[in-house]
Each structure stands twice: as C-alpha cells, then as structure tokens.
PDB file of N, CA and C in Angstrom:
ATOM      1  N   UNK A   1       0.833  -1.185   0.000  1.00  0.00           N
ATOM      2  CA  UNK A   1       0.000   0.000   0.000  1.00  0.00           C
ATOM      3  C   UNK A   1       0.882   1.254   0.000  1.00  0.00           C
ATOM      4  N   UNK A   2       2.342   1.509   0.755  1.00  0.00           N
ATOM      5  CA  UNK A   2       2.885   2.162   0.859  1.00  0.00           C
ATOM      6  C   UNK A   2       3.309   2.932  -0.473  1.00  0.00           C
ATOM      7  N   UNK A   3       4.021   1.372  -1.307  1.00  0.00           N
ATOM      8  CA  UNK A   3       4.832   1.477  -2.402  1.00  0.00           C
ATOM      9  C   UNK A   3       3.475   2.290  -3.368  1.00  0.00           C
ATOM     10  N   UNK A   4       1.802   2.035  -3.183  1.00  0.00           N
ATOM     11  CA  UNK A   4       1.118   2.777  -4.311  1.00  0.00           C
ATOM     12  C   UNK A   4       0.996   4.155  -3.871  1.00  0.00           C
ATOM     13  N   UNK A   5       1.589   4.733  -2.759  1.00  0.00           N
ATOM     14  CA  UNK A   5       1.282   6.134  -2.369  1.00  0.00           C
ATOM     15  C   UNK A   5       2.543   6.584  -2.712  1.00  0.00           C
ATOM     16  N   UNK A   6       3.688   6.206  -2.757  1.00  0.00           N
ATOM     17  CA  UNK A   6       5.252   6.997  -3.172  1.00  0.00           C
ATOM     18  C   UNK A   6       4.902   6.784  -4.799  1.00  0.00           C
ATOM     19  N   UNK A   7       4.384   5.563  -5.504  1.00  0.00           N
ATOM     20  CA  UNK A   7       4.425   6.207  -7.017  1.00  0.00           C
ATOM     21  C   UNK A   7       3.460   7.422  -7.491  1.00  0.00           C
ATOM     22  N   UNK A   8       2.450   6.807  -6.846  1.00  0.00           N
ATOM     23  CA  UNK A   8       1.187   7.998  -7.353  1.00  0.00           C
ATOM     24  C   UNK A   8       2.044   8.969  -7.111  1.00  0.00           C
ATOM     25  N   UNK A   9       2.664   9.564  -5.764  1.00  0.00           N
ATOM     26  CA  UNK A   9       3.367  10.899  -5.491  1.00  0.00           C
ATOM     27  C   UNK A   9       4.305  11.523  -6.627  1.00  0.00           C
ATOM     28  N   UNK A  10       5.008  10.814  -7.074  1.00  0.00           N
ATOM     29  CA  UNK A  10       6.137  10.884  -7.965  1.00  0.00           C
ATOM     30  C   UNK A  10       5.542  11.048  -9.368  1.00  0.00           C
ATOM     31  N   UNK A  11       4.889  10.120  -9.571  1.00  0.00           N
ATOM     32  CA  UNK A  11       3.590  10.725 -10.821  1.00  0.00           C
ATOM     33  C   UNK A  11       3.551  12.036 -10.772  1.00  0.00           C
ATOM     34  N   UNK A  12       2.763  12.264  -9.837  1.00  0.00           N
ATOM     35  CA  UNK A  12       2.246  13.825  -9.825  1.00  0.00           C
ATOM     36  C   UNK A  12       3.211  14.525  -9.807  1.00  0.00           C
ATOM     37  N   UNK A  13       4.131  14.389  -9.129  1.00  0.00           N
ATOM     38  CA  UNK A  13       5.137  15.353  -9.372  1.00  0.00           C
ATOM     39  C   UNK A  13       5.868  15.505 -10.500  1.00  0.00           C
ATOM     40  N   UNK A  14       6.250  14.420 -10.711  1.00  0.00           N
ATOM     41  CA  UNK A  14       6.910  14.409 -12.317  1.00  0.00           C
ATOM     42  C   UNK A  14       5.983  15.321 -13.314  1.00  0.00           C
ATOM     43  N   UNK A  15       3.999  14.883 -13.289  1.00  0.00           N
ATOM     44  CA  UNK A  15       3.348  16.143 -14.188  1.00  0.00           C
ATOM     45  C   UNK A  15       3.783  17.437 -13.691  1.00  0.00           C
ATOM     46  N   UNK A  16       3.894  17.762 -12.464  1.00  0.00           N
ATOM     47  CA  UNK A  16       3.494  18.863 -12.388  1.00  0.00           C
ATOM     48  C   UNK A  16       4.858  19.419 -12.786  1.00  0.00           C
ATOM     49  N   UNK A  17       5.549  19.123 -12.606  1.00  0.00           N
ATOM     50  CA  UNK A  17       6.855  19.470 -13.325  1.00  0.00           C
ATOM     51  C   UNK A  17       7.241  20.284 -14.713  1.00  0.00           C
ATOM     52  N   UNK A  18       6.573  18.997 -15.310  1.00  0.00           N
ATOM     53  CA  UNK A  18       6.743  19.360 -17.236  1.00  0.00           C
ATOM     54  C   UNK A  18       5.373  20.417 -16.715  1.00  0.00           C
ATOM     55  N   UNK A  19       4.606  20.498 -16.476  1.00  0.00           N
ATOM     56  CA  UNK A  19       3.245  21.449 -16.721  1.00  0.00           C
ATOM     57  C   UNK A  19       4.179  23.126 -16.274  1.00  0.00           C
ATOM     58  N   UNK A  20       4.675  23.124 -15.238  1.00  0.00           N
ATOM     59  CA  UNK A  20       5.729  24.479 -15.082  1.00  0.00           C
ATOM     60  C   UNK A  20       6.659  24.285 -16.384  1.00  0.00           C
ATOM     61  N   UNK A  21       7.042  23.758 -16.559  1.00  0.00           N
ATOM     62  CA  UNK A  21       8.352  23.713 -17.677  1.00  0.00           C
ATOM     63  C   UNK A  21       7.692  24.694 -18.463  1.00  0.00           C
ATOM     64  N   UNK A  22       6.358  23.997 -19.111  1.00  0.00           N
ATOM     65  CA  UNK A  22       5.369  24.412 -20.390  1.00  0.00           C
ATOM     66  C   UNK A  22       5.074  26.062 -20.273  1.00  0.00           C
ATOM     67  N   UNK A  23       4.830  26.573 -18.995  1.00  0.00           N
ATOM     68  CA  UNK A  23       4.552  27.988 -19.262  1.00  0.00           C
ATOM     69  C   UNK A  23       5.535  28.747 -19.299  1.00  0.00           C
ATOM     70  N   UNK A  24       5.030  29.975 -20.169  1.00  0.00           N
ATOM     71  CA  UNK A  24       5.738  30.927 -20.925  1.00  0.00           C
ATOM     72  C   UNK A  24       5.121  32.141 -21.025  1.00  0.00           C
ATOM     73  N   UNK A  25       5.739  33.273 -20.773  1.00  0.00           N
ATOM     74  CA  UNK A  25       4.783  34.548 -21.156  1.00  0.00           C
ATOM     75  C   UNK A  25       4.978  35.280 -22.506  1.00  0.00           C
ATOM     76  N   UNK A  26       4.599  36.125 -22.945  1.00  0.00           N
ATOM     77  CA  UNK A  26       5.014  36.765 -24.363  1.00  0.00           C
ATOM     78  C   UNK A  26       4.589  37.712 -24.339  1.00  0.00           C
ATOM     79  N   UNK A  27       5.039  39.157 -24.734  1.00  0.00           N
ATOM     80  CA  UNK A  27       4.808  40.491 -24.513  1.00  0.00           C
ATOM     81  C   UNK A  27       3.925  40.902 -25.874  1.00  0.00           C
ATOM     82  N   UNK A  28       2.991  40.867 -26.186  1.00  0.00           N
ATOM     83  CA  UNK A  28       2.082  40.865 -27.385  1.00  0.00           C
ATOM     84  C   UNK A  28       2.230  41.776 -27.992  1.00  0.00           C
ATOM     85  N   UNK A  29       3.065  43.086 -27.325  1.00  0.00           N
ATOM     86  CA  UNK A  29       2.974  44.334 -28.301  1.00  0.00           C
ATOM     87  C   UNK A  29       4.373  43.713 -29.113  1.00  0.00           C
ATOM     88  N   UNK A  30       5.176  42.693 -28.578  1.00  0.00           N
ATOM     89  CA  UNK A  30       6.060  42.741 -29.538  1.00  0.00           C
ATOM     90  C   UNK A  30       6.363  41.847 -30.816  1.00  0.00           C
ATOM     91  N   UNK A  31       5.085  40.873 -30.607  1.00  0.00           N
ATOM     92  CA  UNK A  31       4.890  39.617 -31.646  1.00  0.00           C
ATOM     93  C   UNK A  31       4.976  40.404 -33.241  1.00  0.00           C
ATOM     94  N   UNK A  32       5.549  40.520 -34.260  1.00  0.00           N
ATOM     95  CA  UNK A  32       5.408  40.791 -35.144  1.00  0.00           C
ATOM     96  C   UNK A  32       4.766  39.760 -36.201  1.00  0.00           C
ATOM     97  N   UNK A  33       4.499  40.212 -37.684  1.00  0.00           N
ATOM     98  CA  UNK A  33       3.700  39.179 -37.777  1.00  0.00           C
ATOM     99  C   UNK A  33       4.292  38.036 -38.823  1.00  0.00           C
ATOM    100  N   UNK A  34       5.634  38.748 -39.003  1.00  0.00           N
ATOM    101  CA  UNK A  34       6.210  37.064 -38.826  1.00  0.00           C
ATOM    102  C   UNK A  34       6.139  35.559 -38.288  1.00  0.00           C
ATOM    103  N   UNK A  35       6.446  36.208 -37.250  1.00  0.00           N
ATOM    104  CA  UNK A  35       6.128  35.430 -35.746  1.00  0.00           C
ATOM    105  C   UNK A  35       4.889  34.841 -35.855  1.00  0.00           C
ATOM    106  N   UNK A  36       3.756  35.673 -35.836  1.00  0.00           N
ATOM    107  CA  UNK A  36       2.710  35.456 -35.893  1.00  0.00           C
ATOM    108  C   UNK A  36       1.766  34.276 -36.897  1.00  0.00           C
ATOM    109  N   UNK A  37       2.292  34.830 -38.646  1.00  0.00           N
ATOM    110  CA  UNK A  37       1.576  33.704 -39.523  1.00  0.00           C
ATOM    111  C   UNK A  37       2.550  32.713 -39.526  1.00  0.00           C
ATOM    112  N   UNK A  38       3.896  32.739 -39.033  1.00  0.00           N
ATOM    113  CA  UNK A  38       4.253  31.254 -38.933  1.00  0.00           C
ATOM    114  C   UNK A  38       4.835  30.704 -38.212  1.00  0.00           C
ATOM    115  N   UNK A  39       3.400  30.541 -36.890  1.00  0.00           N
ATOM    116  CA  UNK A  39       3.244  30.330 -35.722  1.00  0.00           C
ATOM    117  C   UNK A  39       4.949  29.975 -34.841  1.00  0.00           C
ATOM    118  N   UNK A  40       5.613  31.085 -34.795  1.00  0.00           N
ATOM    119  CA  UNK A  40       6.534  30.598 -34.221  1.00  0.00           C
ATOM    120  C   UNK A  40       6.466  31.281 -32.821  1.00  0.00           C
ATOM    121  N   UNK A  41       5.543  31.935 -32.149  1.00  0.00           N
ATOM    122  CA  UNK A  41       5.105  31.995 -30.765  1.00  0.00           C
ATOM    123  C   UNK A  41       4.608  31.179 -30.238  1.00  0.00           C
ATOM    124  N   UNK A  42       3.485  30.793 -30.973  1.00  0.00           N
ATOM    125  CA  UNK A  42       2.201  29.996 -30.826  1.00  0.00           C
ATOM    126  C   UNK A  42       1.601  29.597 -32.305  1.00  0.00           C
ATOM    127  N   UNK A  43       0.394  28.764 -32.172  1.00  0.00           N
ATOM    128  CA  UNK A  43      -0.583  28.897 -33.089  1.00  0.00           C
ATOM    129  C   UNK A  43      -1.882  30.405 -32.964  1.00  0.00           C
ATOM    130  N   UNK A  44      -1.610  30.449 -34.251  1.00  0.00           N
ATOM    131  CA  UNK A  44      -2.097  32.101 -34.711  1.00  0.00           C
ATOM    132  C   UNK A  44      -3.249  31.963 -34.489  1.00  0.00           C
ATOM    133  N   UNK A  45      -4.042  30.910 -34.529  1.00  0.00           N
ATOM    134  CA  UNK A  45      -5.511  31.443 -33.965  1.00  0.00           C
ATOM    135  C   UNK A  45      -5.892  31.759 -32.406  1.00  0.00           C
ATOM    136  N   UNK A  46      -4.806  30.900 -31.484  1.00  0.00           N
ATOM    137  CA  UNK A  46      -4.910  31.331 -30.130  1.00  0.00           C
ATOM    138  C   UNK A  46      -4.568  32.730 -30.033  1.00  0.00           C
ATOM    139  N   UNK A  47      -3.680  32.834 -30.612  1.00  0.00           N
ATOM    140  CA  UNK A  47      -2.953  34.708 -30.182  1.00  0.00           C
ATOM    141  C   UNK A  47      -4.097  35.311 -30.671  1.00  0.00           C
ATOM    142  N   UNK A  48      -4.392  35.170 -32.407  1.00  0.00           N
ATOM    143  CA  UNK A  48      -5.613  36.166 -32.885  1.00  0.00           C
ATOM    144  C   UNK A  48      -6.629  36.226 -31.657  1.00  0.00           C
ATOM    145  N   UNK A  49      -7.126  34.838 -31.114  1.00  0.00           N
ATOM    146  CA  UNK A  49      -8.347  35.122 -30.361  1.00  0.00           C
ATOM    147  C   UNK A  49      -8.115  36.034 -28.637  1.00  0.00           C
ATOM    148  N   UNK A  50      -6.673  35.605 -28.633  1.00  0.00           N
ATOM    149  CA  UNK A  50      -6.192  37.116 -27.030  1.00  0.00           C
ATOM    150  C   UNK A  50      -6.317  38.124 -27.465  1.00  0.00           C
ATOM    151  N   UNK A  51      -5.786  38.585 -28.853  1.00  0.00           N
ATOM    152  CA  UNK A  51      -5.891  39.845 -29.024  1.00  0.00           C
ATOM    153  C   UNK A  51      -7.314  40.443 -29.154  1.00  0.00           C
ATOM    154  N   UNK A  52      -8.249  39.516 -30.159  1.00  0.00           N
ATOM    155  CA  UNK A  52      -9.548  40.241 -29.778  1.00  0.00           C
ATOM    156  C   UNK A  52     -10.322  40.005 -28.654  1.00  0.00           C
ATOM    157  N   UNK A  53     -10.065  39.507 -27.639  1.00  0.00           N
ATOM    158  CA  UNK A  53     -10.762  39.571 -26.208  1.00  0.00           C
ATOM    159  C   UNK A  53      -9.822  40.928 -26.126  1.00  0.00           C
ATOM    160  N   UNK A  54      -8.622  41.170 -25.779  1.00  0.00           N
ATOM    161  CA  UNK A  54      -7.968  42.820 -25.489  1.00  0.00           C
ATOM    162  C   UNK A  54      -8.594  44.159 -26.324  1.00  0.00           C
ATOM    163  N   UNK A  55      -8.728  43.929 -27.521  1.00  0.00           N
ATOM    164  CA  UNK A  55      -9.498  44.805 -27.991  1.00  0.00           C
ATOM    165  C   UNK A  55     -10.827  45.193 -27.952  1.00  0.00           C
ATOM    166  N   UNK A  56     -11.220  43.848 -27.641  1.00  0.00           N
ATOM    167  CA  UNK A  56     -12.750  43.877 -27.362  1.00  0.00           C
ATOM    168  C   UNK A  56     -13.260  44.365 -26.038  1.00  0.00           C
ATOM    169  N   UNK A  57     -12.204  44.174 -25.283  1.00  0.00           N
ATOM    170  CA  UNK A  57     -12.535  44.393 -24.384  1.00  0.00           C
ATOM    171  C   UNK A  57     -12.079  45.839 -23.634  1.00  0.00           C
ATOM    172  N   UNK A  58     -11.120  46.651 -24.427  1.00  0.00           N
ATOM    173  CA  UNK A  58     -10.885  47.930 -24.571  1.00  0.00           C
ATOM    174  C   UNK A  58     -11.927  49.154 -24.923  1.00  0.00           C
ATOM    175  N   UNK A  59     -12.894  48.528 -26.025  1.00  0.00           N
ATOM    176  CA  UNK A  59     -14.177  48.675 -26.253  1.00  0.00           C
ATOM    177  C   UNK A  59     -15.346  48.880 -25.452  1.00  0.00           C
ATOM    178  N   UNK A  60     -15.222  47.791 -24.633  1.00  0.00           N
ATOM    179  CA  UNK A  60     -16.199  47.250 -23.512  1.00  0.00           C
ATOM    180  C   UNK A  60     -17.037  46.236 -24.104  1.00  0.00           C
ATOM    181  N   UNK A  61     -16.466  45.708 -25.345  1.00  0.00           N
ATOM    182  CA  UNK A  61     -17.689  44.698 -26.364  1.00  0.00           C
ATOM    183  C   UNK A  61     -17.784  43.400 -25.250  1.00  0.00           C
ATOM    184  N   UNK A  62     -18.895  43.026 -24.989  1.00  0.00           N
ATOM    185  CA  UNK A  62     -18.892  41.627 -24.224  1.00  0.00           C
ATOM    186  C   UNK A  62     -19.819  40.640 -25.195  1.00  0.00           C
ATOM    187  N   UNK A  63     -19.592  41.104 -26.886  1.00  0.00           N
ATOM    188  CA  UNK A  63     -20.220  40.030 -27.617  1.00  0.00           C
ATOM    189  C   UNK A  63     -19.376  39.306 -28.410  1.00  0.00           C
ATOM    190  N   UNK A  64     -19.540  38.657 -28.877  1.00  0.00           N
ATOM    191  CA  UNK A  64     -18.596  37.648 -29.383  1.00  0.00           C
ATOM    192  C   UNK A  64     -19.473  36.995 -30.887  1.00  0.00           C
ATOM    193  N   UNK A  65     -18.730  37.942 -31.646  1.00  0.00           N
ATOM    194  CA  UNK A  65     -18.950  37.629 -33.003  1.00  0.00           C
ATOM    195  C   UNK A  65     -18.482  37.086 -33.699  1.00  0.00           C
ATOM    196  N   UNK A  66     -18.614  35.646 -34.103  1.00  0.00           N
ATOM    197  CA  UNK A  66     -17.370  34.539 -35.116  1.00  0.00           C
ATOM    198  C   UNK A  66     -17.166  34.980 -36.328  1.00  0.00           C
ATOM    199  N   UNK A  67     -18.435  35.792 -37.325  1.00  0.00           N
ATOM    200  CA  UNK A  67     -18.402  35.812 -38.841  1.00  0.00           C
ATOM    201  C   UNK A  67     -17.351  37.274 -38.793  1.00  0.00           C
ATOM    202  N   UNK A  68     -17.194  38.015 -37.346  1.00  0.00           N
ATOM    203  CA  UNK A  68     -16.549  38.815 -37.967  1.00  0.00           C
ATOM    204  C   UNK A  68     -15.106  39.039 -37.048  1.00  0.00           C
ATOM    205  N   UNK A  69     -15.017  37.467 -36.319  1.00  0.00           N
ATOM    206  CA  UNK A  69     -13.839  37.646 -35.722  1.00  0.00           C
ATOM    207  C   UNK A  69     -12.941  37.005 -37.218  1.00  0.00           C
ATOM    208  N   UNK A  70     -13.643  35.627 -37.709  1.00  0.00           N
ATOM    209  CA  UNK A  70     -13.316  35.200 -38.777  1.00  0.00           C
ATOM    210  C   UNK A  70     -12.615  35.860 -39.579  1.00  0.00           C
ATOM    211  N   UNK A  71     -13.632  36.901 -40.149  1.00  0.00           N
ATOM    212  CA  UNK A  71     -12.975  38.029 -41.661  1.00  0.00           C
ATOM    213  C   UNK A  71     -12.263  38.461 -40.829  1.00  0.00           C
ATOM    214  N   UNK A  72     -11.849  39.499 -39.342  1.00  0.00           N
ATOM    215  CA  UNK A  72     -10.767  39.930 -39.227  1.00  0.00           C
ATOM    216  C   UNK A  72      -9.690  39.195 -39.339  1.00  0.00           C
ATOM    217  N   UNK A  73      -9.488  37.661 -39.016  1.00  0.00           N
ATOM    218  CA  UNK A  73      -8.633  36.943 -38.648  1.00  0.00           C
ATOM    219  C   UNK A  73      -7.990  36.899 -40.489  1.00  0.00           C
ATOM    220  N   UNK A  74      -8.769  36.425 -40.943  1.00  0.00           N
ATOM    221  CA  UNK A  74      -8.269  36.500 -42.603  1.00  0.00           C
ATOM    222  C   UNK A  74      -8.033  37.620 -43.073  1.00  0.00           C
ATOM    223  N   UNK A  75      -8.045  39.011 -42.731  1.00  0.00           N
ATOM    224  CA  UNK A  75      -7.508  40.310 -43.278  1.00  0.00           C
ATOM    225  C   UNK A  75      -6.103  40.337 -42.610  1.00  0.00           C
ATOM    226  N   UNK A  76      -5.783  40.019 -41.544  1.00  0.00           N
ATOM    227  CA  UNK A  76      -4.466  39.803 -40.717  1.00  0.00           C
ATOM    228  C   UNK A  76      -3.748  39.102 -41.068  1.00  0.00           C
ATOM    229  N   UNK A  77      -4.234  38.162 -41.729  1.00  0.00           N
ATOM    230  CA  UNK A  77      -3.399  37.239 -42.410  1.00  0.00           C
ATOM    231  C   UNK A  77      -3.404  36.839 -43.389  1.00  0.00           C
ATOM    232  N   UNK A  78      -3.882  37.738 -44.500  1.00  0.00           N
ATOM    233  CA  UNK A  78      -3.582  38.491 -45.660  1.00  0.00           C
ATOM    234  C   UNK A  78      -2.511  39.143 -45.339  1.00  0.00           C
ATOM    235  N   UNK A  79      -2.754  40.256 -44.567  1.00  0.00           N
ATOM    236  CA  UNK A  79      -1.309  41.557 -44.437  1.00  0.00           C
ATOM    237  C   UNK A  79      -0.522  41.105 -44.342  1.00  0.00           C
ATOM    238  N   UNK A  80      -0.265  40.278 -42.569  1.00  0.00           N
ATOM    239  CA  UNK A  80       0.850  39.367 -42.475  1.00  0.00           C
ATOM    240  C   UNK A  80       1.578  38.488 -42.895  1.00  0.00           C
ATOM    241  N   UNK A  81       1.252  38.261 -43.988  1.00  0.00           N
ATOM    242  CA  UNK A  81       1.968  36.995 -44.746  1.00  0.00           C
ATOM    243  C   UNK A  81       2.554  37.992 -45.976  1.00  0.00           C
ATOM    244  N   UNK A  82       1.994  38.992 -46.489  1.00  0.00           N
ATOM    245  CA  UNK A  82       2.814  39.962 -47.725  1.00  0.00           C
ATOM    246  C   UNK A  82       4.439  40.187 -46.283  1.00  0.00           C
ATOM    247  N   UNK A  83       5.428  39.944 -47.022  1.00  0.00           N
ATOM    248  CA  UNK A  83       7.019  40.130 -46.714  1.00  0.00           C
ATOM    249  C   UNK A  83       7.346  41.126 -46.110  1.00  0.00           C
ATOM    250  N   UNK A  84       6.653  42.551 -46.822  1.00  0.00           N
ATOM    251  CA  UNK A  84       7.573  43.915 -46.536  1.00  0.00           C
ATOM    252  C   UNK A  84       6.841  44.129 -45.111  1.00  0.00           C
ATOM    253  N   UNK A  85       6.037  43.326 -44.811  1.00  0.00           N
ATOM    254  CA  UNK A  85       5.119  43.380 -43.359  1.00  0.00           C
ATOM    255  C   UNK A  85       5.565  42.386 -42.018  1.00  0.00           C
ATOM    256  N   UNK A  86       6.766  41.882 -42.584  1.00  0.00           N
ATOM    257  CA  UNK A  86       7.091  40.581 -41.631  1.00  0.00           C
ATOM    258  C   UNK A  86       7.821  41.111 -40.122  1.00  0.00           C
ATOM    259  N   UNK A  87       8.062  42.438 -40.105  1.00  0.00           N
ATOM    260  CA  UNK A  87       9.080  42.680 -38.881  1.00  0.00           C
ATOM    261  C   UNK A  87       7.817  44.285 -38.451  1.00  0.00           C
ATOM    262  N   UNK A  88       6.283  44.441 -38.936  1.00  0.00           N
ATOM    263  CA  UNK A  88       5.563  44.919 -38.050  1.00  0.00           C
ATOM    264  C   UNK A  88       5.333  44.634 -37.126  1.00  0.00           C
ATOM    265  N   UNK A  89       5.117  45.419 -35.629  1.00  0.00           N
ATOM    266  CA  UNK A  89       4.072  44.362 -34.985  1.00  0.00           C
ATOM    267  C   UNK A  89       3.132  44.143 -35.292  1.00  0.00           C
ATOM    268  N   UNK A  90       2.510  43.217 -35.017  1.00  0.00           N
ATOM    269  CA  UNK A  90       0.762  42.760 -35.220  1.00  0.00           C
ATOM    270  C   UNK A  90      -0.151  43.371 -34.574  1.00  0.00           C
ATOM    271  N   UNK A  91       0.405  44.127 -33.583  1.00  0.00           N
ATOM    272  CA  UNK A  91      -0.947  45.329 -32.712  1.00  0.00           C
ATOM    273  C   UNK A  91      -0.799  46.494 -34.010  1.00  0.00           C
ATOM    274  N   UNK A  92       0.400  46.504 -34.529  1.00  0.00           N
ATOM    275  CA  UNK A  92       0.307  47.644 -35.208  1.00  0.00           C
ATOM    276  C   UNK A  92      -0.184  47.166 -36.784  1.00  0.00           C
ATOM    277  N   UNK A  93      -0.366  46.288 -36.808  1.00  0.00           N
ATOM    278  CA  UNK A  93      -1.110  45.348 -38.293  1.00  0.00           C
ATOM    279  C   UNK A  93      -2.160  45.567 -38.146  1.00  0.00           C
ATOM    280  N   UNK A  94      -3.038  45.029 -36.940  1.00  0.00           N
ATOM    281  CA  UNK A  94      -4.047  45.298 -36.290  1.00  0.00           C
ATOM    282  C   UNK A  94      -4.952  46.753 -36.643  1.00  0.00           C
ATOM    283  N   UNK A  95      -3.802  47.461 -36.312  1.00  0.00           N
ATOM    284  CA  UNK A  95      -4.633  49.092 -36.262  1.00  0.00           C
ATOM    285  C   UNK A  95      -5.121  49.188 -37.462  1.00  0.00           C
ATOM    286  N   UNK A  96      -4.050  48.768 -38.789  1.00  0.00           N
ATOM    287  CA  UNK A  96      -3.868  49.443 -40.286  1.00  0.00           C
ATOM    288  C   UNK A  96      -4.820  48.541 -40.985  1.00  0.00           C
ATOM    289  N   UNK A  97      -5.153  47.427 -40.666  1.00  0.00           N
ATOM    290  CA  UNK A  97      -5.874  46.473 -40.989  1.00  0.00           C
ATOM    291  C   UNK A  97      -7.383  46.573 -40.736  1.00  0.00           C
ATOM    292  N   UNK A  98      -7.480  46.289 -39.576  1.00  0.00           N
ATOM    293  CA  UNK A  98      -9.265  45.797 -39.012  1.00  0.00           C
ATOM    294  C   UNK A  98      -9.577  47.454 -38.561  1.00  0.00           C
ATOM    295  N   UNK A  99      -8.926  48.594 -37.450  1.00  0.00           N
ATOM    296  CA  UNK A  99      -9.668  49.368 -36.905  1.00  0.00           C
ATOM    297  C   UNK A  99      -9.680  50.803 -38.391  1.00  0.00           C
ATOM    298  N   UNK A 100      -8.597  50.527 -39.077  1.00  0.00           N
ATOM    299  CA  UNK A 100      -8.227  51.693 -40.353  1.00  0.00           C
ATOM    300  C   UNK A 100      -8.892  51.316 -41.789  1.00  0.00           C
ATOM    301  N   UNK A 101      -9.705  49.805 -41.618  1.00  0.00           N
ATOM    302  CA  UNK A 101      -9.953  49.160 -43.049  1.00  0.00           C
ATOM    303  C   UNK A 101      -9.255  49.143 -44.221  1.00  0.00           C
ATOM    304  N   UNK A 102      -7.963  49.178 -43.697  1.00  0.00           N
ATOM    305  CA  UNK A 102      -7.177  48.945 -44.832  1.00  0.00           C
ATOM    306  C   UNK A 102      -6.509  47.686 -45.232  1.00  0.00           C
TER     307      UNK A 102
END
C-alpha cells in the first residue's frame, strides 16, 4: 500500500513538473507578424483570439462575433503573410488592418 502512495506521489510530481516547464509569457505588443503567420510563438488562432478579447474588451464589447472575428482573422493574415510586413508588430497590423480598413 505504501509502495502505491510513493508512485502515485512521484507521478504527480513528475506532471506537475513538465506542466511548469510548459509555461511561458510573451509580450504581445512585440509579436510581429512574422512570428505570428508562422506560428513561431504559438498557433495564430490562439494569439488572434487574445488579441480580440484585449481589444474587445478595450471597447467594452462583451459580444462575441465569429463571422466577424473570422474576416478579421483572414484580413491579418492576408497583411501578415505579404514580406515587406514581416518585422511589423501585429498590434500595429491590427490598427492598419481591421480598426483603419485597410
């Protein structure tokens, strides 16, 4: 009985281990969108979807619109993927993109 309470222990510890390893923070104003369309932060739809909870929520929007988180997400990554755009940031893609309609 002993020996199943020291493995379970060691189990858990061993997860909880790699689970600290795994986190990471990232300063979002500085993701450019290099970084961004080829996902070398993350995968681009998680970041796209932080950034519009931050914006949205800069707003005060507490709705949550897919058809037009969607099209923003595909105008961003339109921009971001043209070259001469690869060392913008993406808050600043963001602005020129979705809030400037360009």
């Amino acid at each position: 009985m002993n020996l199943n309470f020291v493995a379970s222990g060691l189990i858990l510890a061993l997860c909880s281990v790699s689970i600290v390893q795994a986190q990471s923070t990232i300063d979002a104003s500085k993701i450019t969108c290099d970084q961004f369309v080829h996902s070398k932060i993350g995968n681009p739809r998680t970041i796209a979807a932080w950034l519009s909870g931050f914006y949205n929520g800069k707003r005060d929007n507490r709705v949550i619109d897919l058809q037009n988180y969607e099209a923003n997400l595909s105008k961003l990554e339109q921009f971001c993927y043209e070259e001469k755009n690869f060392r913008l940031p993406v808050m600043q893609a963001i602005e020129k993109v979705i809030r400037d309609g360009k």
